[in-house]
PDB file of N, CA and C in Angstrom:
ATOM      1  N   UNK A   1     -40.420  45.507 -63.398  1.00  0.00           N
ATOM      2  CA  UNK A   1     -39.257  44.664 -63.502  1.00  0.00           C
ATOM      3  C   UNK A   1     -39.446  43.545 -64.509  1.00  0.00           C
ATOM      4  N   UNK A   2     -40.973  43.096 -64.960  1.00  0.00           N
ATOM      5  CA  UNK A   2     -40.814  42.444 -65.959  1.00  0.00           C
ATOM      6  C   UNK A   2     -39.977  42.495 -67.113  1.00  0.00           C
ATOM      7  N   UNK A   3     -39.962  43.398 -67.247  1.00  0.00           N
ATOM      8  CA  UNK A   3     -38.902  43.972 -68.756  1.00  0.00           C
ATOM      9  C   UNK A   3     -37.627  43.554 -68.579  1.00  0.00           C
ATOM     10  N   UNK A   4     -36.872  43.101 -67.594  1.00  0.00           N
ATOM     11  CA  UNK A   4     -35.503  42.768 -67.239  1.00  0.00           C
ATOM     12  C   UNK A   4     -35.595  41.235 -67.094  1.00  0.00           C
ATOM     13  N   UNK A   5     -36.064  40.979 -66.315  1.00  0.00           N
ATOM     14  CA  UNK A   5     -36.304  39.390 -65.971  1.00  0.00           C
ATOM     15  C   UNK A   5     -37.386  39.041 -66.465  1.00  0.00           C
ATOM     16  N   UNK A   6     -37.209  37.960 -67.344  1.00  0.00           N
ATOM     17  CA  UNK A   6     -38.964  37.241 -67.869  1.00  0.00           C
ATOM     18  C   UNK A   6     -39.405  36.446 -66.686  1.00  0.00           C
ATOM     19  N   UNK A   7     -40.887  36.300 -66.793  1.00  0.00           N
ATOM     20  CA  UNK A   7     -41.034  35.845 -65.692  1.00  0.00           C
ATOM     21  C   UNK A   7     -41.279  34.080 -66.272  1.00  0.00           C
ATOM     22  N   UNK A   8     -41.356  33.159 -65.039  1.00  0.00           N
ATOM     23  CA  UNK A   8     -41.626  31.938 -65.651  1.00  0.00           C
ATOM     24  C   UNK A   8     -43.100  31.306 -65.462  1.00  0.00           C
ATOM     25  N   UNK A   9     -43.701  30.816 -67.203  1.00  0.00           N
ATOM     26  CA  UNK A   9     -44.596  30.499 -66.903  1.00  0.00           C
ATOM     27  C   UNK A   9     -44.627  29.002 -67.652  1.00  0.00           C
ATOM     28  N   UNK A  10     -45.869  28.532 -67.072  1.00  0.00           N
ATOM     29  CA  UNK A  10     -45.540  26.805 -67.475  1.00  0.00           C
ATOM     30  C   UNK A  10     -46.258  26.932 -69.068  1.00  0.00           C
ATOM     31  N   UNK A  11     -45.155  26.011 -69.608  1.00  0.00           N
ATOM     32  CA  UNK A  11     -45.625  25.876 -71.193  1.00  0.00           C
ATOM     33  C   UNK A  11     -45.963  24.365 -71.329  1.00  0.00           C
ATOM     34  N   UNK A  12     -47.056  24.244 -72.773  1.00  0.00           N
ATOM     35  CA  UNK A  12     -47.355  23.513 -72.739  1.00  0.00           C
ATOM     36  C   UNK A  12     -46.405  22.532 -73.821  1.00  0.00           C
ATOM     37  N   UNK A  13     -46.465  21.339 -73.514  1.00  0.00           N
ATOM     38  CA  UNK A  13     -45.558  20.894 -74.793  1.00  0.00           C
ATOM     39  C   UNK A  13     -46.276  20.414 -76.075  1.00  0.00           C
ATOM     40  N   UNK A  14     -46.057  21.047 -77.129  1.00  0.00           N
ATOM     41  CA  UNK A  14     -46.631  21.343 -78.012  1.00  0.00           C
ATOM     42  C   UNK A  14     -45.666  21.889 -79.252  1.00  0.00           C
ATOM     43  N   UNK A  15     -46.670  21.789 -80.695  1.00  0.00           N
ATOM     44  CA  UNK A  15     -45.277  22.681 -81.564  1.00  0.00           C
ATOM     45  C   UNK A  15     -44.707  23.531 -81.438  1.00  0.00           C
ATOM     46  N   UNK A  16     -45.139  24.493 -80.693  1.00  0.00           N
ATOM     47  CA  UNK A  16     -44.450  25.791 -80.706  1.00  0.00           C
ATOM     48  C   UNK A  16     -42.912  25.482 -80.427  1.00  0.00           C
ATOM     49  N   UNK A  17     -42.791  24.234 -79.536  1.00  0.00           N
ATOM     50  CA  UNK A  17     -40.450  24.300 -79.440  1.00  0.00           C
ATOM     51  C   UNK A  17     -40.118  24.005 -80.183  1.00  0.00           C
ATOM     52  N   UNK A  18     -40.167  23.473 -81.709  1.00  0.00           N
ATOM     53  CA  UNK A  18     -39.951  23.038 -82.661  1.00  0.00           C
ATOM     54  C   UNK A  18     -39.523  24.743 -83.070  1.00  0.00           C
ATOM     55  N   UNK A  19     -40.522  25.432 -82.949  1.00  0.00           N
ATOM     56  CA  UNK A  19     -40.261  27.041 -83.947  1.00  0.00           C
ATOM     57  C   UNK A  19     -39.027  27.425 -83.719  1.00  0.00           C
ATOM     58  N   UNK A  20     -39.224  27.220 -82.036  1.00  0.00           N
ATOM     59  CA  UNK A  20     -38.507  28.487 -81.613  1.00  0.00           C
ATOM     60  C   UNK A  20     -36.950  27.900 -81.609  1.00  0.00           C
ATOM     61  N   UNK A  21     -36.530  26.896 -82.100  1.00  0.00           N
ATOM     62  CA  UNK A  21     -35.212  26.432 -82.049  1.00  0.00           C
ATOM     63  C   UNK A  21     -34.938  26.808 -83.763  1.00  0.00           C
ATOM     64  N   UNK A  22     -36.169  26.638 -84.202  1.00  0.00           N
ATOM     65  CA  UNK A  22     -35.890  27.721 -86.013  1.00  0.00           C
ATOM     66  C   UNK A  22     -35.495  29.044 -85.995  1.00  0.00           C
ATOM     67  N   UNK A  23     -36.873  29.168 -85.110  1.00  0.00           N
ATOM     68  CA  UNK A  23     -36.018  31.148 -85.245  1.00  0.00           C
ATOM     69  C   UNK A  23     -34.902  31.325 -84.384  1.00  0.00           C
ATOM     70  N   UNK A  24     -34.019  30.754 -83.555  1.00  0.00           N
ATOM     71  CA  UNK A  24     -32.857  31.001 -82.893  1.00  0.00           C
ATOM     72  C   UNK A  24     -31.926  30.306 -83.681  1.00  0.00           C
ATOM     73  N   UNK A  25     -31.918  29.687 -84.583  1.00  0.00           N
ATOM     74  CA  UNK A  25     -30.937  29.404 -85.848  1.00  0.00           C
ATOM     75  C   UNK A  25     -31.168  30.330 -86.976  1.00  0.00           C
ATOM     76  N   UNK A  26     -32.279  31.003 -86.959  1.00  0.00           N
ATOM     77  CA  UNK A  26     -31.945  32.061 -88.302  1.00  0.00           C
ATOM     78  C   UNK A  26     -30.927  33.173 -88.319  1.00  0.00           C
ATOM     79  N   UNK A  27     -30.607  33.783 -87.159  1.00  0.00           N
ATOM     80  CA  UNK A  27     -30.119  34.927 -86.916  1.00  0.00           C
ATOM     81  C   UNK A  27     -28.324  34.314 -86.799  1.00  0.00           C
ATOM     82  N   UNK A  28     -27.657  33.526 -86.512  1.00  0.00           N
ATOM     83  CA  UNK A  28     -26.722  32.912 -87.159  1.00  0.00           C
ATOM     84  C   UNK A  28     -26.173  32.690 -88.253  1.00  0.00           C
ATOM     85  N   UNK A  29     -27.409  31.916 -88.436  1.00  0.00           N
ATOM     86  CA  UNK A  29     -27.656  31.540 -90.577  1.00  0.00           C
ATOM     87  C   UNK A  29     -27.151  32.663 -91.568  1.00  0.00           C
ATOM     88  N   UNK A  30     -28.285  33.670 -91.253  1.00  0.00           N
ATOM     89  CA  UNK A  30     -28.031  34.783 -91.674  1.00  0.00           C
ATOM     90  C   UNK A  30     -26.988  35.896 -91.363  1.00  0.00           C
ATOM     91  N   UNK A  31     -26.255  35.698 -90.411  1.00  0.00           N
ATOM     92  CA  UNK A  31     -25.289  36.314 -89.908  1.00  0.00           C
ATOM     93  C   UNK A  31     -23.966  35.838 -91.109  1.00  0.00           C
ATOM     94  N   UNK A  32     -23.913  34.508 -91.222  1.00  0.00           N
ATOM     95  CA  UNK A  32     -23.098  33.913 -91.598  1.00  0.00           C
ATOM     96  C   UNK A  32     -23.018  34.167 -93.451  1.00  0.00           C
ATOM     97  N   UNK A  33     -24.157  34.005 -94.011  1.00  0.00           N
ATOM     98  CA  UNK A  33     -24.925  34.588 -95.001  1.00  0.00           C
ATOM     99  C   UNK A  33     -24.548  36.333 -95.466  1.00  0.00           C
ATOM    100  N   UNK A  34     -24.401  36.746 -94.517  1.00  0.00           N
ATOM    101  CA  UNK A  34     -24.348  38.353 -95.259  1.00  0.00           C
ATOM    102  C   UNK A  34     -22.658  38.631 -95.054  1.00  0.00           C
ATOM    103  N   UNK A  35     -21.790  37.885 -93.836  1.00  0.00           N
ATOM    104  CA  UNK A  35     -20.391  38.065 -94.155  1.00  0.00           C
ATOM    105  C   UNK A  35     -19.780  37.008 -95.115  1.00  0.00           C
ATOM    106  N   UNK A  36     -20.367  36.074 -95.637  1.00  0.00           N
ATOM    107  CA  UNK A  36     -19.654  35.743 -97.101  1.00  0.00           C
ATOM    108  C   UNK A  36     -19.997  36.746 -97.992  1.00  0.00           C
ATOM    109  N   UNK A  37     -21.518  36.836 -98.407  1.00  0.00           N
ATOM    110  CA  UNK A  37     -21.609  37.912 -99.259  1.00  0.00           C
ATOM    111  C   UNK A  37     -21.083  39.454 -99.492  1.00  0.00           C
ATOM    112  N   UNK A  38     -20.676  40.061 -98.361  1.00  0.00           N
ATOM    113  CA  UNK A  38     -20.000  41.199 -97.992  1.00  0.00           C
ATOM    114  C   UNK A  38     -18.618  41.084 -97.689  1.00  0.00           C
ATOM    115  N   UNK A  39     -18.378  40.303 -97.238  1.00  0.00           N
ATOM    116  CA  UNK A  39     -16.666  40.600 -97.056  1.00  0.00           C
ATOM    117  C   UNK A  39     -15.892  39.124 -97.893  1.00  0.00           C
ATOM    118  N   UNK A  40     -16.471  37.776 -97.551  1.00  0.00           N
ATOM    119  CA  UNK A  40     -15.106  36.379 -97.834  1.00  0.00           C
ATOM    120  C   UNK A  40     -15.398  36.926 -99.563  1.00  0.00           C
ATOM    121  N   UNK A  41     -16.559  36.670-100.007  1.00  0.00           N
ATOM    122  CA  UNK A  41     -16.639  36.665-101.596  1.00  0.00           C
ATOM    123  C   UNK A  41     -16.001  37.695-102.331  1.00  0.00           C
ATOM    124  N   UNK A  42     -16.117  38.938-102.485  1.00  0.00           N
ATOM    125  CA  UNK A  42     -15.575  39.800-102.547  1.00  0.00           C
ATOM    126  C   UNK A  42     -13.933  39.971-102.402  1.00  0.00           C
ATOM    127  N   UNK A  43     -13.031  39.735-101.195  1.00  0.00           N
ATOM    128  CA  UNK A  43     -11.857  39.160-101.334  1.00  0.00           C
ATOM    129  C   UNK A  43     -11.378  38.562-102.008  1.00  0.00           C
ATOM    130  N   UNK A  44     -11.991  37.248-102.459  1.00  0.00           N
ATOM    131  CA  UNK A  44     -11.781  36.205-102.855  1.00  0.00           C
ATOM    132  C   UNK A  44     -11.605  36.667-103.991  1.00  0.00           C
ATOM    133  N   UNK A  45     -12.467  36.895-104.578  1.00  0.00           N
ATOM    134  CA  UNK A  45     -12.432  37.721-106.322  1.00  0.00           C
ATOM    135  C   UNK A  45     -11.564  38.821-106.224  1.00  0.00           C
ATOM    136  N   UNK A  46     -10.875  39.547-105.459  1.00  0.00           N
ATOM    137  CA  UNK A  46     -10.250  40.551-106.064  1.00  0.00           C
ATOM    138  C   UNK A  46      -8.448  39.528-105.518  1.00  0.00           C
ATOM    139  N   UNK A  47      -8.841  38.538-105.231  1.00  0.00           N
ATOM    140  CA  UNK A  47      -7.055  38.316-104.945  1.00  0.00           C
ATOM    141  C   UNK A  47      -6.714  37.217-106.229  1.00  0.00           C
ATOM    142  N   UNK A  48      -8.018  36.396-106.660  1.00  0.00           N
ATOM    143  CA  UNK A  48      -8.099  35.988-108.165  1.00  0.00           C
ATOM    144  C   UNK A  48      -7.581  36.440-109.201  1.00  0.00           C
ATOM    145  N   UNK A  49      -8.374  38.209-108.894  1.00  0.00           N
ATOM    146  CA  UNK A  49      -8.115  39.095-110.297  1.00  0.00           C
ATOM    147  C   UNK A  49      -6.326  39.296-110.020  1.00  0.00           C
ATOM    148  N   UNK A  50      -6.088  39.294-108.504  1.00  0.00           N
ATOM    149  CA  UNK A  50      -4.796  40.168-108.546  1.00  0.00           C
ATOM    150  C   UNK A  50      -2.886  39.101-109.263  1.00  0.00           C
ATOM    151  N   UNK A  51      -4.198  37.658-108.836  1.00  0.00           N
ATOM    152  CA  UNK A  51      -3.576  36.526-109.254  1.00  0.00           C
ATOM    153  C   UNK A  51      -2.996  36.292-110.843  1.00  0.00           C
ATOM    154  N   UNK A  52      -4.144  36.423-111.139  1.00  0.00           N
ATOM    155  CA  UNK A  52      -4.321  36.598-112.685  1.00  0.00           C
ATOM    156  C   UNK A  52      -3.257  37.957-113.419  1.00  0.00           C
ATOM    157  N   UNK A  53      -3.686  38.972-112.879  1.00  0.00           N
ATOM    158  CA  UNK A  53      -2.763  40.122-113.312  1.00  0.00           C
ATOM    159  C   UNK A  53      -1.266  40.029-113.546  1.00  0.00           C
ATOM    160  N   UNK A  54      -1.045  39.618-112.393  1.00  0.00           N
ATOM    161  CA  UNK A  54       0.719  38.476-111.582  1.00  0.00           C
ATOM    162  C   UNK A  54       1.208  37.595-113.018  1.00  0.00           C
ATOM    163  N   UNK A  55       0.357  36.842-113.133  1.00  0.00           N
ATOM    164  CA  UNK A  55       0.324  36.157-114.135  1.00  0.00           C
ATOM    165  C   UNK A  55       0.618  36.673-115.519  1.00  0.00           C
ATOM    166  N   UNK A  56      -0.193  37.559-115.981  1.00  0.00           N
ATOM    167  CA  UNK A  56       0.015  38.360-117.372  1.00  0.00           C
ATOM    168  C   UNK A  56       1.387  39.237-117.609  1.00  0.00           C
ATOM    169  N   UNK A  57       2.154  39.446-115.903  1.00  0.00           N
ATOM    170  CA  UNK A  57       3.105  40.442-116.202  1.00  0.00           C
ATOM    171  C   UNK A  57       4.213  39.922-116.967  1.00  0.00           C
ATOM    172  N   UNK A  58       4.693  40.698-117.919  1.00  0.00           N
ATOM    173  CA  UNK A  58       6.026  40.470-119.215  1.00  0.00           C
ATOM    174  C   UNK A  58       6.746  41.348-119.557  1.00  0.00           C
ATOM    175  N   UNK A  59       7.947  40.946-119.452  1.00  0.00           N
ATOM    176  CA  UNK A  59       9.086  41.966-119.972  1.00  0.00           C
ATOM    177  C   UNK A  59       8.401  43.025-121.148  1.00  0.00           C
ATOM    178  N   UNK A  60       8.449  44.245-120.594  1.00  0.00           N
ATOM    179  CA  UNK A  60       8.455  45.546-121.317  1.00  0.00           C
ATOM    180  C   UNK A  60       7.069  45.916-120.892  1.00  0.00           C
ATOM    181  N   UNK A  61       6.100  45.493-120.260  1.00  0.00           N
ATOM    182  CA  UNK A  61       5.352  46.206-119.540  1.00  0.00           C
ATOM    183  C   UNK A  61       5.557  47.747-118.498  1.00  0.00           C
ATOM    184  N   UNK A  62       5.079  48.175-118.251  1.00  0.00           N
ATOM    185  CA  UNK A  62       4.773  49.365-117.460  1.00  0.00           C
ATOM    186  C   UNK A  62       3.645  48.868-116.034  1.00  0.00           C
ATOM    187  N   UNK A  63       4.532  49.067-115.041  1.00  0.00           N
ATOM    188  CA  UNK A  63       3.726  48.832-113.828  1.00  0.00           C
ATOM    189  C   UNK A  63       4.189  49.722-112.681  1.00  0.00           C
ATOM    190  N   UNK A  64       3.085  49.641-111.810  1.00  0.00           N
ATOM    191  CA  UNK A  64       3.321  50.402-110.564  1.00  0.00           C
ATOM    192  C   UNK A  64       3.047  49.505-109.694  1.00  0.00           C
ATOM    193  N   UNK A  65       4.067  49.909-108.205  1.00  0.00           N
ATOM    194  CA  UNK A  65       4.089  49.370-107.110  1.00  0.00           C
ATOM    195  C   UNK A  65       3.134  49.706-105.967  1.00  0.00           C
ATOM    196  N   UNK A  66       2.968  48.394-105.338  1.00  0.00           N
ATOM    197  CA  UNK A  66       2.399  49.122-103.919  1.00  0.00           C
ATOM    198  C   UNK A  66       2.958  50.021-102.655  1.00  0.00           C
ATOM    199  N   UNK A  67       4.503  50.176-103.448  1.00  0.00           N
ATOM    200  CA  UNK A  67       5.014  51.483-102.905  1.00  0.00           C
ATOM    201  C   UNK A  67       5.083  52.457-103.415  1.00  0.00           C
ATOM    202  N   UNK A  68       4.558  52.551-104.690  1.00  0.00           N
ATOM    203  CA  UNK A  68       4.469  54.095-105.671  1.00  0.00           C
ATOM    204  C   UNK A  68       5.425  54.011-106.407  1.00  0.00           C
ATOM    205  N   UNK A  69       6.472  53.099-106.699  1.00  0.00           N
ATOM    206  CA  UNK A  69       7.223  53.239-107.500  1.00  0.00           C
ATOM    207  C   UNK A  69       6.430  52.821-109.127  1.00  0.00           C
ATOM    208  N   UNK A  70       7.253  53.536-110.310  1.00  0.00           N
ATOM    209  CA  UNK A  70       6.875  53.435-111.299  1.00  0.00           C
ATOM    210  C   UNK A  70       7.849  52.539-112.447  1.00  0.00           C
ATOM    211  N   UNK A  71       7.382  52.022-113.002  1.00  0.00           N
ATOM    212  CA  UNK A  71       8.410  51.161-113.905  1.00  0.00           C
ATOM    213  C   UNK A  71       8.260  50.662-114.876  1.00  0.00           C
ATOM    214  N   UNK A  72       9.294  50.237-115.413  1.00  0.00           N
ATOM    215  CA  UNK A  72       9.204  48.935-116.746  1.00  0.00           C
ATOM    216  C   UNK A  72       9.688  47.606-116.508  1.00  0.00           C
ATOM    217  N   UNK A  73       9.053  46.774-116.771  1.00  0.00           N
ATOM    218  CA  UNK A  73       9.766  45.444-116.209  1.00  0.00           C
ATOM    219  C   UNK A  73      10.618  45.210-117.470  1.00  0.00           C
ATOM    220  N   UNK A  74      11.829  44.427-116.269  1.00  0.00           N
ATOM    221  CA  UNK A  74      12.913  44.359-117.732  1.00  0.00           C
ATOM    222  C   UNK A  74      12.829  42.661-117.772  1.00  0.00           C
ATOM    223  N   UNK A  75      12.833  42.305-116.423  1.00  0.00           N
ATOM    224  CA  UNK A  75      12.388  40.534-116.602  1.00  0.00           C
ATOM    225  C   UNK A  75      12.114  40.337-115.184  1.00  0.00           C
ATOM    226  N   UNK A  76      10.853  39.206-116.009  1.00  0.00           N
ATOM    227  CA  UNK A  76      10.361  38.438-114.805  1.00  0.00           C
ATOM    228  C   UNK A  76      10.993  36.711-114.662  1.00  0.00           C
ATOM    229  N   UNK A  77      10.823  36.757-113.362  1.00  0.00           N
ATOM    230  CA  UNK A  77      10.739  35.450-112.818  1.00  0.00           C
ATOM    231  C   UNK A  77       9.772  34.558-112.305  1.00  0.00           C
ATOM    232  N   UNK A  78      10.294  33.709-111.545  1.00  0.00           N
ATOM    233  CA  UNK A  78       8.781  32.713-110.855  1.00  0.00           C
ATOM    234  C   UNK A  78       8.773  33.568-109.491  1.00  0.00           C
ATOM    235  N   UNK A  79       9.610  34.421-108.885  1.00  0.00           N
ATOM    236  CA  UNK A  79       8.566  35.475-107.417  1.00  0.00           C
ATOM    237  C   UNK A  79       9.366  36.498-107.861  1.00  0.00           C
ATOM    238  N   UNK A  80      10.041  36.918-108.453  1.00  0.00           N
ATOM    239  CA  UNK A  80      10.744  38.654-108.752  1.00  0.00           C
ATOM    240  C   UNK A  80      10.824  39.062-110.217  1.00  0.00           C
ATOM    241  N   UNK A  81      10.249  40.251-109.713  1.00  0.00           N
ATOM    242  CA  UNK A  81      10.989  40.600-111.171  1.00  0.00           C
ATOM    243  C   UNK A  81      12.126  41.972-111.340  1.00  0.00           C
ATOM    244  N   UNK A  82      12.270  42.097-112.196  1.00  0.00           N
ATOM    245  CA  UNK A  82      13.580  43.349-112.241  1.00  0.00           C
ATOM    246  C   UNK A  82      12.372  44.531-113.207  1.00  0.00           C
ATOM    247  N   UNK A  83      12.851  45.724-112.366  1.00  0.00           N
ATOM    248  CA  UNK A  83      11.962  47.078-112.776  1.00  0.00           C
ATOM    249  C   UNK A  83      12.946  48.078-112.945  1.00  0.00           C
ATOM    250  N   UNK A  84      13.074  48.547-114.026  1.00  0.00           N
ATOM    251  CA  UNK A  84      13.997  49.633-114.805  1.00  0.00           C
ATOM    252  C   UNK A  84      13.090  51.047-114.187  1.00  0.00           C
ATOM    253  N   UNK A  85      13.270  51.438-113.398  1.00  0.00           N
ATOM    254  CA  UNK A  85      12.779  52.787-112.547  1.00  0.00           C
ATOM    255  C   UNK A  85      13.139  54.233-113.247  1.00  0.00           C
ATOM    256  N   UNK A  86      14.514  54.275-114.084  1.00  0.00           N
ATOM    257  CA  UNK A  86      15.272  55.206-114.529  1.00  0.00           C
ATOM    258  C   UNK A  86      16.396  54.624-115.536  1.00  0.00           C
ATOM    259  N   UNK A  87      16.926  55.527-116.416  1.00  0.00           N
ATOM    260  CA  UNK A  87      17.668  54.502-116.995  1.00  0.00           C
ATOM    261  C   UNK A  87      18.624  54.588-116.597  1.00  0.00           C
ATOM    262  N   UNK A  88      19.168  53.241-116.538  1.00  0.00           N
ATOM    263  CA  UNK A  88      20.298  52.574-116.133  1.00  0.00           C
ATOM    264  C   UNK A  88      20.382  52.261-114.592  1.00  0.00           C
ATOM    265  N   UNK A  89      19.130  52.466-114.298  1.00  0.00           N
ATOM    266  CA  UNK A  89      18.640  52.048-112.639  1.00  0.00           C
ATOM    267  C   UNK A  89      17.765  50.609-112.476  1.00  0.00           C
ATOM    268  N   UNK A  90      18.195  49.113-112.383  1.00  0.00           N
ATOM    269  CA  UNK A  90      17.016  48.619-112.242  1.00  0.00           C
ATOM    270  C   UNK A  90      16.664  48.048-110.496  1.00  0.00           C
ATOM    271  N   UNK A  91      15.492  47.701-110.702  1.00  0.00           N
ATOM    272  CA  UNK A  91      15.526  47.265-109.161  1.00  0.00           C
ATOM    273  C   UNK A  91      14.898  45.681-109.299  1.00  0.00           C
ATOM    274  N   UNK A  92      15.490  45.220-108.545  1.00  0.00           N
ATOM    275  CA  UNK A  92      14.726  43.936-107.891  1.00  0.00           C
ATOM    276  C   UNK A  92      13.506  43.426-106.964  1.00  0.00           C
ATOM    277  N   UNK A  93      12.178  42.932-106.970  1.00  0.00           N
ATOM    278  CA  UNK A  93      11.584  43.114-106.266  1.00  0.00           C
ATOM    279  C   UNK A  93      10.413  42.091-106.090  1.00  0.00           C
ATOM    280  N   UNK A  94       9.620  41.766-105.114  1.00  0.00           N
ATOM    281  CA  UNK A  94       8.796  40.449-105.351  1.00  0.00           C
ATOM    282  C   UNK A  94       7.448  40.682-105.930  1.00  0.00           C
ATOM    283  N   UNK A  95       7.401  39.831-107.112  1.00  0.00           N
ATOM    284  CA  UNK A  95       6.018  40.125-107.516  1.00  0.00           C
ATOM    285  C   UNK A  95       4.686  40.410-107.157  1.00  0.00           C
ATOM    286  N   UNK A  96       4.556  39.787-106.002  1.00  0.00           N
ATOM    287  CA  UNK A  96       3.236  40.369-105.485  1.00  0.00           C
ATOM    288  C   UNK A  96       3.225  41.520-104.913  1.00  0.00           C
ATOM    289  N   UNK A  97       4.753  42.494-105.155  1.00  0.00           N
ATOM    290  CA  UNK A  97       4.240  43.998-104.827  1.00  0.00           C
ATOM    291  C   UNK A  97       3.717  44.844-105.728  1.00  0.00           C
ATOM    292  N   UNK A  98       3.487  44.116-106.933  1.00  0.00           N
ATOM    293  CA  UNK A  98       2.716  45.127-108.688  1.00  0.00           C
ATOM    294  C   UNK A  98       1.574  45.252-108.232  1.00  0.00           C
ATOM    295  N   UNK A  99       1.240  46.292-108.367  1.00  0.00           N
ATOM    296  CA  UNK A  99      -0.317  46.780-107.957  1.00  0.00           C
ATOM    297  C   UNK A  99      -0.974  46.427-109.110  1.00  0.00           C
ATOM    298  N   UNK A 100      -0.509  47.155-110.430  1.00  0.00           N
ATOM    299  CA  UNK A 100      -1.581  47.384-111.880  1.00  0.00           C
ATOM    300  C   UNK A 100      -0.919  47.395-112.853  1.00  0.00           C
ATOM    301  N   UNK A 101      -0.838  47.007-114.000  1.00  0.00           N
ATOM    302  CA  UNK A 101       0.084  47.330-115.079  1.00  0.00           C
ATOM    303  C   UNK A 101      -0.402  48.478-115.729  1.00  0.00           C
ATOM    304  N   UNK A 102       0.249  49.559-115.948  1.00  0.00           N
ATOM    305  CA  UNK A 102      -0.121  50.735-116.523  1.00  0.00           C
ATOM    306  C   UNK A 102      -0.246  50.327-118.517  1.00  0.00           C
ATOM    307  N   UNK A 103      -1.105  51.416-119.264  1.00  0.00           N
ATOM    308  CA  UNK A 103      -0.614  51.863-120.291  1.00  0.00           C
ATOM    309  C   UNK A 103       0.706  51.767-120.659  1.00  0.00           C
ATOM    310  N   UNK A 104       0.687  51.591-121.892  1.00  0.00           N
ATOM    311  CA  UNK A 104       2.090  51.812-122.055  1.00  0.00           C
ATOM    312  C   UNK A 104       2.234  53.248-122.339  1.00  0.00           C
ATOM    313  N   UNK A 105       3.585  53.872-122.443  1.00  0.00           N
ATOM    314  CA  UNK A 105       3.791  55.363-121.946  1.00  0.00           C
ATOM    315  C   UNK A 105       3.325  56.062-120.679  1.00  0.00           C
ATOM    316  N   UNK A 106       3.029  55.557-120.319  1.00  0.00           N
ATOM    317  CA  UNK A 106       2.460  56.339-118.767  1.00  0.00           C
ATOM    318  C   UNK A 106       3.970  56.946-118.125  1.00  0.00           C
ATOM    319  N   UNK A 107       4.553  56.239-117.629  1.00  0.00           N
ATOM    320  CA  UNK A 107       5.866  55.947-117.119  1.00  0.00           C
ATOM    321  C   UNK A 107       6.730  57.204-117.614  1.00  0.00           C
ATOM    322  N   UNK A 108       6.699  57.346-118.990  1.00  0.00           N
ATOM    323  CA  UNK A 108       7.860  57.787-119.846  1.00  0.00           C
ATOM    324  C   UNK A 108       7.360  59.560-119.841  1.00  0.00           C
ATOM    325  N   UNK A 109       5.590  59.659-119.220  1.00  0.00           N
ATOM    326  CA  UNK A 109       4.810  61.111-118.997  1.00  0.00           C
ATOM    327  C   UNK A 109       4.952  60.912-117.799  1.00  0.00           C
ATOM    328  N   UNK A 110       5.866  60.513-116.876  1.00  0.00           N
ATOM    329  CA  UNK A 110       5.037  60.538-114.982  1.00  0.00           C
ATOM    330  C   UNK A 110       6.389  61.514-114.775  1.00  0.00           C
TER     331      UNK A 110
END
């Protein structure tokens, strides 16, 4: 039954409690440590890039949606822009649904 319940024995006071309140803060530390590096950082940089992209979009580009739609922007605004889907079809829609700006011609081969 040792293995389940530790048993209690008298300690002396000495350095050793100093450690052991170190090593029961590392595993936190480091906890905390590998989900910035793996997941917050990573986010962070791709909603930057997606920021940035947002930013570059301009009338007569070629972009696709995060609903699959395909397009040309005919004009942007400060949150919409208008996407010529077909001609003489445009649509209205909020900018942060552009996934990527394509090539140009992509659109005109899809």
């Amino acid at each position: 039954m040792d293995f389940f319940i530790k048993s209690a024995f008298a300690q002396s006071t000495g350095a050793g409690g100093g450690q052991s309140i170190i090593s029961a803060l590392m595993l936190p530390v480091l906890l905390l440590v590998v989900f910035y590096v793996l997941l917050i950082r990573p986010q962070n940089k791709r909603a930057k890039e997606q920021k940035e992209m947002l930013a570059r979009v301009a009338a007569g580009d070629e972009v696709a949606t995060n609903g699959g739609m395909l397009g040309k922007v005919v004009e942007v605004g400060e949150q919409f822009i208008t996407l010529e889907i077909a001609s003489g079809v445009n649509v209205k829609l909020q900018k942060f649904q552009v996934s990527q700006i394509l090539p140009k011609g992509t659109v005109k081969s899809a």
